[in-house]
N, C-alpha and C. Protein backbone atom coordinates (compact mmCIF):
# COMPACT_ATOMS: atom_id res chain seq x y z
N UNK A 1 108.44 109.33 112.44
CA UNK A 1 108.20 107.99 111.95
C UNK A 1 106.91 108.01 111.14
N UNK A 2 107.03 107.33 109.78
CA UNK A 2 105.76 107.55 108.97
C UNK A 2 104.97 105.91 109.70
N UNK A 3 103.53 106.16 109.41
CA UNK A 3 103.08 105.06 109.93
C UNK A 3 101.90 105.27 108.51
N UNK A 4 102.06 103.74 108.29
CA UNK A 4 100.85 103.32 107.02
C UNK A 4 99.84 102.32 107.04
N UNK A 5 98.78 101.86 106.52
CA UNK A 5 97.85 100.99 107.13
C UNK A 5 98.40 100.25 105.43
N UNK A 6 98.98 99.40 105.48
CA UNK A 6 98.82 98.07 104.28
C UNK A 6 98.51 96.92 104.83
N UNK A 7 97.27 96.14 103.89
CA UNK A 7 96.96 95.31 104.24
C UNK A 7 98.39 93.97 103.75
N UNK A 8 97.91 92.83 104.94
CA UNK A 8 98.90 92.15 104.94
C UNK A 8 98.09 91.07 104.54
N UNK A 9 99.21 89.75 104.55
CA UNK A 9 98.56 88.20 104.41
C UNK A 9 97.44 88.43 105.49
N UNK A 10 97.82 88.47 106.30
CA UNK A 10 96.25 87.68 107.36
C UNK A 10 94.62 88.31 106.75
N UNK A 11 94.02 88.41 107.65
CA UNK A 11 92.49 88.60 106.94
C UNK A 11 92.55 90.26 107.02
N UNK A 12 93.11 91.05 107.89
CA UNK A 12 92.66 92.69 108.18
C UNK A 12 94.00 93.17 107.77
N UNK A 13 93.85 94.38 107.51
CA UNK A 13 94.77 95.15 107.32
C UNK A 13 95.73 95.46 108.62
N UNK A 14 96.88 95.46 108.67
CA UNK A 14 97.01 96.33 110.28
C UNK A 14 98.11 97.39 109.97
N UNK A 15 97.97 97.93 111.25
CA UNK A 15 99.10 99.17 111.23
C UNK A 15 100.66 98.90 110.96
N UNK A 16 101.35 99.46 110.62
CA UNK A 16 103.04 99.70 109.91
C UNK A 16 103.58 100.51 111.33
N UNK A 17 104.29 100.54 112.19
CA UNK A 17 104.63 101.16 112.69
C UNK A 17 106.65 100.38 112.80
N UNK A 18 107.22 99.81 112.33
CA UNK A 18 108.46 99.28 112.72
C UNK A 18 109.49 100.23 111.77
N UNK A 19 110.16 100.32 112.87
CA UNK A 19 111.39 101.33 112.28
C UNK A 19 112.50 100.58 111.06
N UNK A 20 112.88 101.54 110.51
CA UNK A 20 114.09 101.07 109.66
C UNK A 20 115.11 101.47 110.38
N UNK A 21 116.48 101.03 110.71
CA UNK A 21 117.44 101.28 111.50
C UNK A 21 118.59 102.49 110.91
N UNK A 22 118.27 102.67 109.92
CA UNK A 22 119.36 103.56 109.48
C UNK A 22 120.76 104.01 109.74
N UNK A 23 120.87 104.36 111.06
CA UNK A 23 121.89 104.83 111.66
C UNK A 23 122.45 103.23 112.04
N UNK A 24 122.62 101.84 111.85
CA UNK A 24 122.75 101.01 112.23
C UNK A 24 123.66 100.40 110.76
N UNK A 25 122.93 101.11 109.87
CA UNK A 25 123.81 100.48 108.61
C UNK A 25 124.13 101.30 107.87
N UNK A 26 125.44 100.82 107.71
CA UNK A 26 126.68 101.71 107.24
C UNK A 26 127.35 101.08 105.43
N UNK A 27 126.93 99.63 105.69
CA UNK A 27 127.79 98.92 104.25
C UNK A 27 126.68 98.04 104.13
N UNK A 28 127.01 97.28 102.87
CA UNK A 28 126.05 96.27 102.07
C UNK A 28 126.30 95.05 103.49
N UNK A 29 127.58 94.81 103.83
CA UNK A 29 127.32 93.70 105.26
C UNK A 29 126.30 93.89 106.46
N UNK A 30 126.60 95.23 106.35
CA UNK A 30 125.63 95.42 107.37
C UNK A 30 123.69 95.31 107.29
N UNK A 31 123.74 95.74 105.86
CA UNK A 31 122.52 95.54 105.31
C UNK A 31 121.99 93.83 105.04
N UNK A 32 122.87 92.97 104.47
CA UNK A 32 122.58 91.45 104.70
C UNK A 32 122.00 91.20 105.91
N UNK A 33 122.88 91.61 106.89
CA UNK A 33 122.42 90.87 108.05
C UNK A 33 121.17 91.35 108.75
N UNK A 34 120.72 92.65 108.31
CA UNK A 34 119.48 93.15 108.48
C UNK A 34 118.36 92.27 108.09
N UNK A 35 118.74 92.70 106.34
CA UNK A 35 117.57 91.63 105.80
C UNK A 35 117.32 90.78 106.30
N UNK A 36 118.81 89.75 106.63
CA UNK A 36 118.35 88.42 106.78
C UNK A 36 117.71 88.27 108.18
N UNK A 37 117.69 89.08 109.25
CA UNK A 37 116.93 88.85 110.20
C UNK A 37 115.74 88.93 110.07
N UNK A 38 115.34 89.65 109.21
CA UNK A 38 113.72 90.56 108.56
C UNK A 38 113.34 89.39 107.74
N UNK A 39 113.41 88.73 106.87
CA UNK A 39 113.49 87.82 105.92
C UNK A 39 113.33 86.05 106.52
N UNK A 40 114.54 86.03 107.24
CA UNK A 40 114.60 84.81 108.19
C UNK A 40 114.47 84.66 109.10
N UNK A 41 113.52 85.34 109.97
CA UNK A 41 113.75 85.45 111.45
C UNK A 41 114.22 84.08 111.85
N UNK A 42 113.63 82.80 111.41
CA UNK A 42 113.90 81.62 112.28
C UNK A 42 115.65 81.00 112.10
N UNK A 43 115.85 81.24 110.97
CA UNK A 43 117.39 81.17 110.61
C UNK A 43 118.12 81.76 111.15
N UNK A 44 118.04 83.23 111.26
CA UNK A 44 118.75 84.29 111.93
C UNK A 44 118.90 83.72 113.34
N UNK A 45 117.95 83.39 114.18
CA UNK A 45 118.30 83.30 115.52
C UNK A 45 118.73 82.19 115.63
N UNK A 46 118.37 81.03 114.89
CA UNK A 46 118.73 79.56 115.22
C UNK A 46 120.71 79.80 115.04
N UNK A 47 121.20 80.90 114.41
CA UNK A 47 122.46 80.93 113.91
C UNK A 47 123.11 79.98 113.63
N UNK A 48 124.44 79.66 113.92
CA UNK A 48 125.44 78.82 112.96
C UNK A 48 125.05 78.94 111.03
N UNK A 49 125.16 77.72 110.84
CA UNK A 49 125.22 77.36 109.66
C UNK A 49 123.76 77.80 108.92
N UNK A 50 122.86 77.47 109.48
CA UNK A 50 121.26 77.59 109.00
C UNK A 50 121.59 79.50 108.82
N UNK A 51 121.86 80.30 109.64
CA UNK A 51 122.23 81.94 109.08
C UNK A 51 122.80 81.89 108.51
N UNK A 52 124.20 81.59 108.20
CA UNK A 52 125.06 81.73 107.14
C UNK A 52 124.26 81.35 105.80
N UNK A 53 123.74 80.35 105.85
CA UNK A 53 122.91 79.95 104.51
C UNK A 53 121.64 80.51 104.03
N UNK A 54 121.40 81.36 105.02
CA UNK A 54 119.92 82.42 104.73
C UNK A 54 120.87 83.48 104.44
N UNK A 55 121.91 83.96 105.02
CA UNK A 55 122.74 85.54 104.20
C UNK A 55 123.09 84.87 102.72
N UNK A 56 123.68 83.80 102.61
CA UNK A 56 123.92 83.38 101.19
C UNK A 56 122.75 83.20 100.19
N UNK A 57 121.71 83.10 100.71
CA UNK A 57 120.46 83.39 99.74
C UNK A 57 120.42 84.51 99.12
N UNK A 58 120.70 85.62 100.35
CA UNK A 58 120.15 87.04 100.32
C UNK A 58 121.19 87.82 99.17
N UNK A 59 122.59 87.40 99.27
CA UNK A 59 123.30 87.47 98.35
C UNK A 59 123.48 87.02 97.22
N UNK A 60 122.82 85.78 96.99
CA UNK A 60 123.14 84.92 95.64
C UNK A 60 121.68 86.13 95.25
N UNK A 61 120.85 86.11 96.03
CA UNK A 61 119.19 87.31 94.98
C UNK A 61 119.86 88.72 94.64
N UNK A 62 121.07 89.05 95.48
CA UNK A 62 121.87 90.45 95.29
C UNK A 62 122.19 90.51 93.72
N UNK A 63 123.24 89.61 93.91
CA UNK A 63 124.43 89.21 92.23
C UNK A 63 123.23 88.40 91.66
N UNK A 64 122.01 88.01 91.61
CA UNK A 64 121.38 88.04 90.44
C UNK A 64 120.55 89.38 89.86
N UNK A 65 120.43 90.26 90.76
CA UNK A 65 119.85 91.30 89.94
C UNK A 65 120.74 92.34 89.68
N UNK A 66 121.45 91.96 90.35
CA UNK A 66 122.71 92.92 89.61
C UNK A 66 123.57 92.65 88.02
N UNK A 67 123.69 91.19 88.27
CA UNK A 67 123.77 90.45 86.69
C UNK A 67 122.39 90.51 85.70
N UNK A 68 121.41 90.71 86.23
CA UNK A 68 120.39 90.64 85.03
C UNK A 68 119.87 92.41 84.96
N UNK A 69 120.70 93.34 85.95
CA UNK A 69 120.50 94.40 85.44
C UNK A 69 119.70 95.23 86.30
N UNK A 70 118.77 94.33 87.22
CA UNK A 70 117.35 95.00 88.08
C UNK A 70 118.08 95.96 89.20
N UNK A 71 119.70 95.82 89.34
CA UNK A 71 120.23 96.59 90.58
C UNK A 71 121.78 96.98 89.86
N UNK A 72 122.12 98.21 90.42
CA UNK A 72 123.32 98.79 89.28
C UNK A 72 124.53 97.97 90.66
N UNK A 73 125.68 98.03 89.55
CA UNK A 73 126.61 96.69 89.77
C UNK A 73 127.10 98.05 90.93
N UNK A 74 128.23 96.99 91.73
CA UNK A 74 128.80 97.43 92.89
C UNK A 74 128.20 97.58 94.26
N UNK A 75 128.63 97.64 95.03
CA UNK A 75 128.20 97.51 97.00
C UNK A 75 127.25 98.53 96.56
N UNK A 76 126.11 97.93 97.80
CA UNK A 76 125.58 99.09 98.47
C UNK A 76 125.85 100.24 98.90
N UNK A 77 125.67 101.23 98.95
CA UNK A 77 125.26 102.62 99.78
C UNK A 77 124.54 103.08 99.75
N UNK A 78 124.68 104.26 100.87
CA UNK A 78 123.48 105.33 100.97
C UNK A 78 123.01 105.94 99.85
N UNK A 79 123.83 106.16 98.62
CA UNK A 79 123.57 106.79 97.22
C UNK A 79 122.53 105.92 96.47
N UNK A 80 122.72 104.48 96.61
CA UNK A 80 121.78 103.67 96.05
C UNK A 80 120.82 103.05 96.67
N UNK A 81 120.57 103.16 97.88
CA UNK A 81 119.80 102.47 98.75
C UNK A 81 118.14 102.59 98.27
N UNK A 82 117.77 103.61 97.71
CA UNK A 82 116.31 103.99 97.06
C UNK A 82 116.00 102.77 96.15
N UNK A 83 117.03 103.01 95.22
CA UNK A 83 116.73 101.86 93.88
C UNK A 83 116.80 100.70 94.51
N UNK A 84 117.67 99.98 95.54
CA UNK A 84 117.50 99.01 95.71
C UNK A 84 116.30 98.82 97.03
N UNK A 85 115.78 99.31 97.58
CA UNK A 85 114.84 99.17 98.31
C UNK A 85 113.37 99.00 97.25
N UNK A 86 112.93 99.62 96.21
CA UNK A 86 112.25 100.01 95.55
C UNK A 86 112.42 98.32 94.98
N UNK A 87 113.55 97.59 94.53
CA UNK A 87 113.76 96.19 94.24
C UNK A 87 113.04 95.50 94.94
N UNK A 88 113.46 95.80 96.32
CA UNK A 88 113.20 94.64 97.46
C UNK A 88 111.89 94.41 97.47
N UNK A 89 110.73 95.45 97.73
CA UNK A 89 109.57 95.46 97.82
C UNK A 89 109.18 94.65 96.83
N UNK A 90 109.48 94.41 95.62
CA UNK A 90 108.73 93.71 94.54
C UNK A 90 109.19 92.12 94.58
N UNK A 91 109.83 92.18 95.49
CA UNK A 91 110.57 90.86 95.62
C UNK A 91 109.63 89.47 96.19
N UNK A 92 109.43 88.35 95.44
CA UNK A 92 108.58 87.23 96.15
C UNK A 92 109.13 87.14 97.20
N UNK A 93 108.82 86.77 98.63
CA UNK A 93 109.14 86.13 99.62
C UNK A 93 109.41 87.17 100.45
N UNK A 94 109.57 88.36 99.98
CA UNK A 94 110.53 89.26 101.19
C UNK A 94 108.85 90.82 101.47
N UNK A 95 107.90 89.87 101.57
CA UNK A 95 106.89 90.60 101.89
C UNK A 95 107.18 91.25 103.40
N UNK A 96 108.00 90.72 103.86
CA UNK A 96 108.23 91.07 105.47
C UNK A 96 108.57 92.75 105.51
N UNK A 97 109.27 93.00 104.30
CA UNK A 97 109.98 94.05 104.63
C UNK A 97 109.11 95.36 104.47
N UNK A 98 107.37 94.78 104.29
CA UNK A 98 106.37 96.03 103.91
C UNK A 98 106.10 96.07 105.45
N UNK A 99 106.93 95.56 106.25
CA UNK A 99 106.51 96.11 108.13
C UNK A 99 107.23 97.34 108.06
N UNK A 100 108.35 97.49 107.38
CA UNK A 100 109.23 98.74 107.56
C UNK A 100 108.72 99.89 106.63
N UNK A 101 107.98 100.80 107.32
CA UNK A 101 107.33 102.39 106.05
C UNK A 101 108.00 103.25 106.02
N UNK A 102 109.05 103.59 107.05
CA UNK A 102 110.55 104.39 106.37
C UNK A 102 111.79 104.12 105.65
N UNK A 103 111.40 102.93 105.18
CA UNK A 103 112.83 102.15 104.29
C UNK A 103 113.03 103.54 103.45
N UNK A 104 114.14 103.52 102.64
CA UNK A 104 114.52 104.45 101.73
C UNK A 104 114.56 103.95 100.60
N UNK A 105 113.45 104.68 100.11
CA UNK A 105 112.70 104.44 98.81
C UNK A 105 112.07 105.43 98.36
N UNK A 106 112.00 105.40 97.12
CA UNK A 106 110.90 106.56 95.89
C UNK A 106 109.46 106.03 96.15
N UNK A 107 108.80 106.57 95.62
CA UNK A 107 107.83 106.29 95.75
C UNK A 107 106.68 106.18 94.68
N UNK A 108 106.32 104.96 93.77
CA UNK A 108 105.85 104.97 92.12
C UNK A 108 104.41 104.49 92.73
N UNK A 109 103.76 105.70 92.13
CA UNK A 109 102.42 105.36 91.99
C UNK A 109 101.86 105.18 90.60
N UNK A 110 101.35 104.23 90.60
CA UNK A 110 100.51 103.78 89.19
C UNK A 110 98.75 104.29 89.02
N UNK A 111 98.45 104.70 88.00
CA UNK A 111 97.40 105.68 87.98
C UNK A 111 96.44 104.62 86.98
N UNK A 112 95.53 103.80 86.75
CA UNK A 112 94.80 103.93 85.74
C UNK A 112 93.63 104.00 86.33
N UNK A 113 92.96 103.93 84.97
CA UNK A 113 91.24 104.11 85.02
C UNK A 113 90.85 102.46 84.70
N UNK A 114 89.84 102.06 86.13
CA UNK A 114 88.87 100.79 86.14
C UNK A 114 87.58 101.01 85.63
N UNK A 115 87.22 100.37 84.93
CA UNK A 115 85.86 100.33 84.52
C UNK A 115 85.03 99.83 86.31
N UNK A 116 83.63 100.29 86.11
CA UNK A 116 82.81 99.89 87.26
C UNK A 116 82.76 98.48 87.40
N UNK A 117 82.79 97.83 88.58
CA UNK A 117 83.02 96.45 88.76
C UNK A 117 81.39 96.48 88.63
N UNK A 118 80.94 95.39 87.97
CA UNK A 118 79.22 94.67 88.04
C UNK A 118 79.76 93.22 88.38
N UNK A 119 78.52 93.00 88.90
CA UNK A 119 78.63 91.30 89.41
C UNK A 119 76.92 90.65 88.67
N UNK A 120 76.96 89.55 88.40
CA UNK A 120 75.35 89.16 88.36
C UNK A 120 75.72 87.44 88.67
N UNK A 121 74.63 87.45 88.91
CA UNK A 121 74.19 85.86 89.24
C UNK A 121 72.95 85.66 88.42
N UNK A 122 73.41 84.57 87.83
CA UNK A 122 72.52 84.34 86.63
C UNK A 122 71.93 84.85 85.42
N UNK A 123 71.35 84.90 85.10
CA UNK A 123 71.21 86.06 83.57
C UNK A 123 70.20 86.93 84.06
N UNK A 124 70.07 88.00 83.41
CA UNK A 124 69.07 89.36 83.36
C UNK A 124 68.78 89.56 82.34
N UNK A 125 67.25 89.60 82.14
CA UNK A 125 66.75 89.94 80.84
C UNK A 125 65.75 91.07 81.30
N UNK A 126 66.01 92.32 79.99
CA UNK A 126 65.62 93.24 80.17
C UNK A 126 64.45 93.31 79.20
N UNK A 127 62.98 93.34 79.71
CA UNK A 127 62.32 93.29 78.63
C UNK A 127 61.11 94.68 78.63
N UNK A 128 60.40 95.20 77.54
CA UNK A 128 59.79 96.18 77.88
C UNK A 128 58.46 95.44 78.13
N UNK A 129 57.75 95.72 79.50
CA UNK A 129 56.29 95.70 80.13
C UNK A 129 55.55 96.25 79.15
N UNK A 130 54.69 95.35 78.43
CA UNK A 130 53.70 96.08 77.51
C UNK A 130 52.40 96.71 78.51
N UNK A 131 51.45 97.33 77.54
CA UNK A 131 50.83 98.24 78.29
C UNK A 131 49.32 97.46 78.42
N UNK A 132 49.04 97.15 76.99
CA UNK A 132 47.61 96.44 76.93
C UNK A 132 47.75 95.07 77.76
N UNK A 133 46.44 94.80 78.05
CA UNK A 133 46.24 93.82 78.70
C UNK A 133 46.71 92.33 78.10
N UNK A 134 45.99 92.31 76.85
CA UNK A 134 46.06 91.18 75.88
C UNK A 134 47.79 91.10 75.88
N UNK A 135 48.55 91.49 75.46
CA UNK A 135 50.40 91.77 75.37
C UNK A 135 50.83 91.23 76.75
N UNK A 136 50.29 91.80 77.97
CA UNK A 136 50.72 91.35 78.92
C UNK A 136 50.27 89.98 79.31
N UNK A 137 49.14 89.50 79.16
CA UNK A 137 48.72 88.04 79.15
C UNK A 137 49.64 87.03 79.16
N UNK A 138 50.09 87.94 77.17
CA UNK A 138 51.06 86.81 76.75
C UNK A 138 52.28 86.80 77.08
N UNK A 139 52.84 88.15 77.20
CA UNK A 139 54.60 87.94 77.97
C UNK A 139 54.17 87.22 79.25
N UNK A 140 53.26 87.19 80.13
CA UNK A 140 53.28 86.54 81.12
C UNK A 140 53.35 84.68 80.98
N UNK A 141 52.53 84.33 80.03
CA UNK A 141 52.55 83.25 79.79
C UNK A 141 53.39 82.63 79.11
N UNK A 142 54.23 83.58 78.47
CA UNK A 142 55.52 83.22 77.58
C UNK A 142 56.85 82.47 78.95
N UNK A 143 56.61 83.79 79.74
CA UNK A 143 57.67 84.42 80.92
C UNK A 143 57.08 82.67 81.68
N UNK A 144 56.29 82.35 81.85
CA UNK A 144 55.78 80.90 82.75
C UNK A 144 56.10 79.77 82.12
N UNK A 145 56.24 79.81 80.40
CA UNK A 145 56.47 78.52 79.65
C UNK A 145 58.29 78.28 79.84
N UNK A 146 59.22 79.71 80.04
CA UNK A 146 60.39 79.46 80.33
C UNK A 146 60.74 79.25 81.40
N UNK A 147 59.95 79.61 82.11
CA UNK A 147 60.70 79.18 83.92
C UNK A 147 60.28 77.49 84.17
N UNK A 148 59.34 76.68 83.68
CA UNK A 148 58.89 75.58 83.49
C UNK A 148 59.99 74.97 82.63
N UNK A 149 60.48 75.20 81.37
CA UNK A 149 61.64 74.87 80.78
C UNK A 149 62.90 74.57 81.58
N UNK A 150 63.10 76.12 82.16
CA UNK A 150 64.15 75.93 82.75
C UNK A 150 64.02 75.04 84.37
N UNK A 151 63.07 74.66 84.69
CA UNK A 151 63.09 74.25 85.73
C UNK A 151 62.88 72.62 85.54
N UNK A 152 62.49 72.23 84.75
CA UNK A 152 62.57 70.80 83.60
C UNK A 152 64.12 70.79 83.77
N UNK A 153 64.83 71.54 83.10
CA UNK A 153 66.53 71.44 82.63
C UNK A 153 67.50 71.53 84.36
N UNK A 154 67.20 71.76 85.03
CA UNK A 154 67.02 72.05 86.24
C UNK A 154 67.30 70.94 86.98
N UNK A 155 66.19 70.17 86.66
CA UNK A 155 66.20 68.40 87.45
C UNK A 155 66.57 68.01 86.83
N UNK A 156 66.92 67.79 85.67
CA UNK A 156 67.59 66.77 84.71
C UNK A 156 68.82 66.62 84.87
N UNK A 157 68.98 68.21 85.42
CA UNK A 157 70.76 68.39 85.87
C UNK A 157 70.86 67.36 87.27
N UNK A 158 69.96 67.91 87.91
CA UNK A 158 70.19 66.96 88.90
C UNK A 158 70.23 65.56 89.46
N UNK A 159 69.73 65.19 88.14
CA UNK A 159 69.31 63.61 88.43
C UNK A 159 70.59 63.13 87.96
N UNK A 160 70.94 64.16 86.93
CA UNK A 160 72.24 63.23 86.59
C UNK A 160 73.45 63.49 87.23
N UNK A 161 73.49 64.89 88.22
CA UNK A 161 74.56 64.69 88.81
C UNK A 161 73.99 63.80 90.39
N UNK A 162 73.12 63.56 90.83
CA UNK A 162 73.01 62.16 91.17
C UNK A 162 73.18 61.22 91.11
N UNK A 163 73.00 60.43 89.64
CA UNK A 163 73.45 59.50 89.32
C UNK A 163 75.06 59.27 89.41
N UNK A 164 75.57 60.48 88.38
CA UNK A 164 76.98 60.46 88.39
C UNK A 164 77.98 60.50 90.25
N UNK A 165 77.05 60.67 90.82
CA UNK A 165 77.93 60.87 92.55
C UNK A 165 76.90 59.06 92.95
N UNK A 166 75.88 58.23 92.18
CA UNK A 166 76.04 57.20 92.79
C UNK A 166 76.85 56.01 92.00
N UNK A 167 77.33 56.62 90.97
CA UNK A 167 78.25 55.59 90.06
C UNK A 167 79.75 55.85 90.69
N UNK A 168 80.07 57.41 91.38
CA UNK A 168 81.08 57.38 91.85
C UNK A 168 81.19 56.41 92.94
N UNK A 169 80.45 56.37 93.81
CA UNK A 169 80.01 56.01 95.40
C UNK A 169 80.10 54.39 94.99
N UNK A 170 79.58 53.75 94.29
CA UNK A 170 79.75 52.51 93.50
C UNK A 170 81.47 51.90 93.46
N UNK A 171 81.84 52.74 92.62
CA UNK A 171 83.32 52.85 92.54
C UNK A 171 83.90 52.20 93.13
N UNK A 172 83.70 53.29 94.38
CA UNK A 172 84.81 53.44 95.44
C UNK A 172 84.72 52.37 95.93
N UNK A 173 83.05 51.87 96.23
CA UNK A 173 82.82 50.65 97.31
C UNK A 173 83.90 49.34 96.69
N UNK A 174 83.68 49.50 95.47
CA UNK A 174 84.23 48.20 94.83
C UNK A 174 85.95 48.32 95.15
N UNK A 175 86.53 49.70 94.69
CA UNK A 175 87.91 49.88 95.02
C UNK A 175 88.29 49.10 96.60
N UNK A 176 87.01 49.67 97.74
CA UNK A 176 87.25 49.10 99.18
C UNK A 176 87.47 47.68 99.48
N UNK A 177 86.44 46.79 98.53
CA UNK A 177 86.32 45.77 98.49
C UNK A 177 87.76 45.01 98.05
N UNK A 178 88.18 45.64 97.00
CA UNK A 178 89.19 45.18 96.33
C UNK A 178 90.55 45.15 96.93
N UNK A 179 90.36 46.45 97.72
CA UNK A 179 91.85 46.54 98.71
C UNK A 179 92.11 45.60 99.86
N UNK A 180 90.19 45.66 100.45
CA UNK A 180 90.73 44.34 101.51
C UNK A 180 90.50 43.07 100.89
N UNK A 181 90.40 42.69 99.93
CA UNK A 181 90.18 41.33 99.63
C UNK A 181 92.01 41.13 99.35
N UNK A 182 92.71 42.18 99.05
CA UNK A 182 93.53 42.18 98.64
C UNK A 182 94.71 41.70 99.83
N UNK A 183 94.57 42.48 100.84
CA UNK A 183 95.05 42.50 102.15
C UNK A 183 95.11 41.46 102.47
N UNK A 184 94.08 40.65 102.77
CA UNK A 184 93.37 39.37 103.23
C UNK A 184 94.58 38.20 102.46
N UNK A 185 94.67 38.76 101.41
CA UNK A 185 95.31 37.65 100.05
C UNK A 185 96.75 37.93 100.18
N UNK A 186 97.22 38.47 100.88
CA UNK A 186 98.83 39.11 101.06
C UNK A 186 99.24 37.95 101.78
N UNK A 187 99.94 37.52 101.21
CA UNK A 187 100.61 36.21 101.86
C UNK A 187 100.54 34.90 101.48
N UNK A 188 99.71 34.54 100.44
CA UNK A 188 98.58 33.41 100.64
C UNK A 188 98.99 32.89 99.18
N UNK A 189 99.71 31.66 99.03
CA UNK A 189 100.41 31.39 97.99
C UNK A 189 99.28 30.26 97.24
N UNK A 190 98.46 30.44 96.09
CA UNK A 190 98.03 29.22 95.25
C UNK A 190 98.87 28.23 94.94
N UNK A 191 97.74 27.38 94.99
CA UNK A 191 98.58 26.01 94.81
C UNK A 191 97.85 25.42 93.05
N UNK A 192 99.30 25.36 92.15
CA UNK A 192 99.04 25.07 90.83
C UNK A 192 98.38 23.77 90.84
C-alpha cells in the first residue's frame, strides 16, 4: 500500500492511507457505485432515491467527458482505468478521491522554474550613506523632512477615514430611526 502526505481542505496536511478496492471492481457499474459512495457518502447511505440521483450525477459527468472528448468513448475497464482516474483527480467536487493513493493512475509531474518569492511592507529605499559629515547632516535632515510629510499624510488619512465611519454611523442612526418610526406608522390610516 503506497501511503502519501497531501495536504487537504482542513488546516494540516494528513496522511493517505485508504485503499482502492480493486479486486471489488470488475465493470463501469461497479465503479459508479464506488465513486458514488466516495463522492456522496451522505446520499449513498441515506439510499433510495437520493443514491440513485447521486449515481446519475456521476454518470451524466461520465457521458459529458466522454462527449467533449476528456474520456475515450465506451465502458470502463481495466485497460482504461489510468486515463480515467487521471480525469477524476482534476475533477471539482470529487476532491475525496485524493484519500485513495493507489487509484490507477499515471503519474504527470509538472516541472517549472519560480522566481524567489519577496514580500515587503511598505516601500524600501535604498540609499548610499555618505561619508562626510556635512552630506550626512543633510540626508539626515532630508530623511526627517519626509517622515514628517509622511506622517502629516498619515493623519489626514485618518481624520478622514473618521469622519467618513462618522457620516456612516450617522446614516445608519437615521435609517434606525426611520424603520421604527415606520413600524410605529404600520397601520395608522391619515385622515384627508
Amino acid at each position: 500500500m503506497v501511503r502519501l502526505s497531501i495536504p487537504t481542505q482542513g488546516r494540516n496536511a494528513r496522511e493517505v492511507s485508504k485503499k482502492y478496492p480493486s479486486e471489488r471492481i470488475n465493470n463501469e457499474s461497479d465503479l459508479r457505485d464506488w465513486l458514488t459512495n466516495i463522492i456522496y457518502p451522505l446520499e449513498y447511505k441515506s439510499g433510495g432515491t437520493e443514491k440513485s440521483l447521486a449515481k446519475q450525477r456521476i454518470a451524466a459527468r461520465l457521458n459529458y467527458a466522454r462527449k467533449t472528448g476528456q474520456l475515450a468513448p465506451g465502458p470502463l475497464d481495466h485497460r482504461n482505468l489510468h486515463a480515467f482516474f487521471e480525469w477524476a483527480w482534476t475533477q471539482r467536487g470529487w476532491e475525496s478521491l485524493h484519500q485513495y493513493a493507489d487509484t490507477p493512475r499515471s503519474v504527470t509531474v509538472h516541472v517549472r522554474m519560480e522566481t524567489p518569492m519577496s514580500a515587503a511592507v511598505g516601500s524600501v529605499k535604498i540609499r548610499p550613506i555618505p561619508t562626510d559629515k556635512q552630506a550626512l547632516r543633510k540626508a539626515l535632515i532630508t530623511e526627517m523632512e519626509e517622515k514628517e510629510q509622511l506622517m502629516d499624510a498619515r493623519a489626514k488619512d485618518q481624520a478622514e477615514i473618521a469622519s467618513l465611519k462618522a457620516d456612516l454611523e450617522e446614516k445608519y442612526q437615521r435609517s434606525e430611526r426611520a424603520r421604527r418610526y415606520g413600524k410605529m406608522a404600520k397601520g395608522v390610516k391619515k385622515n384627508s
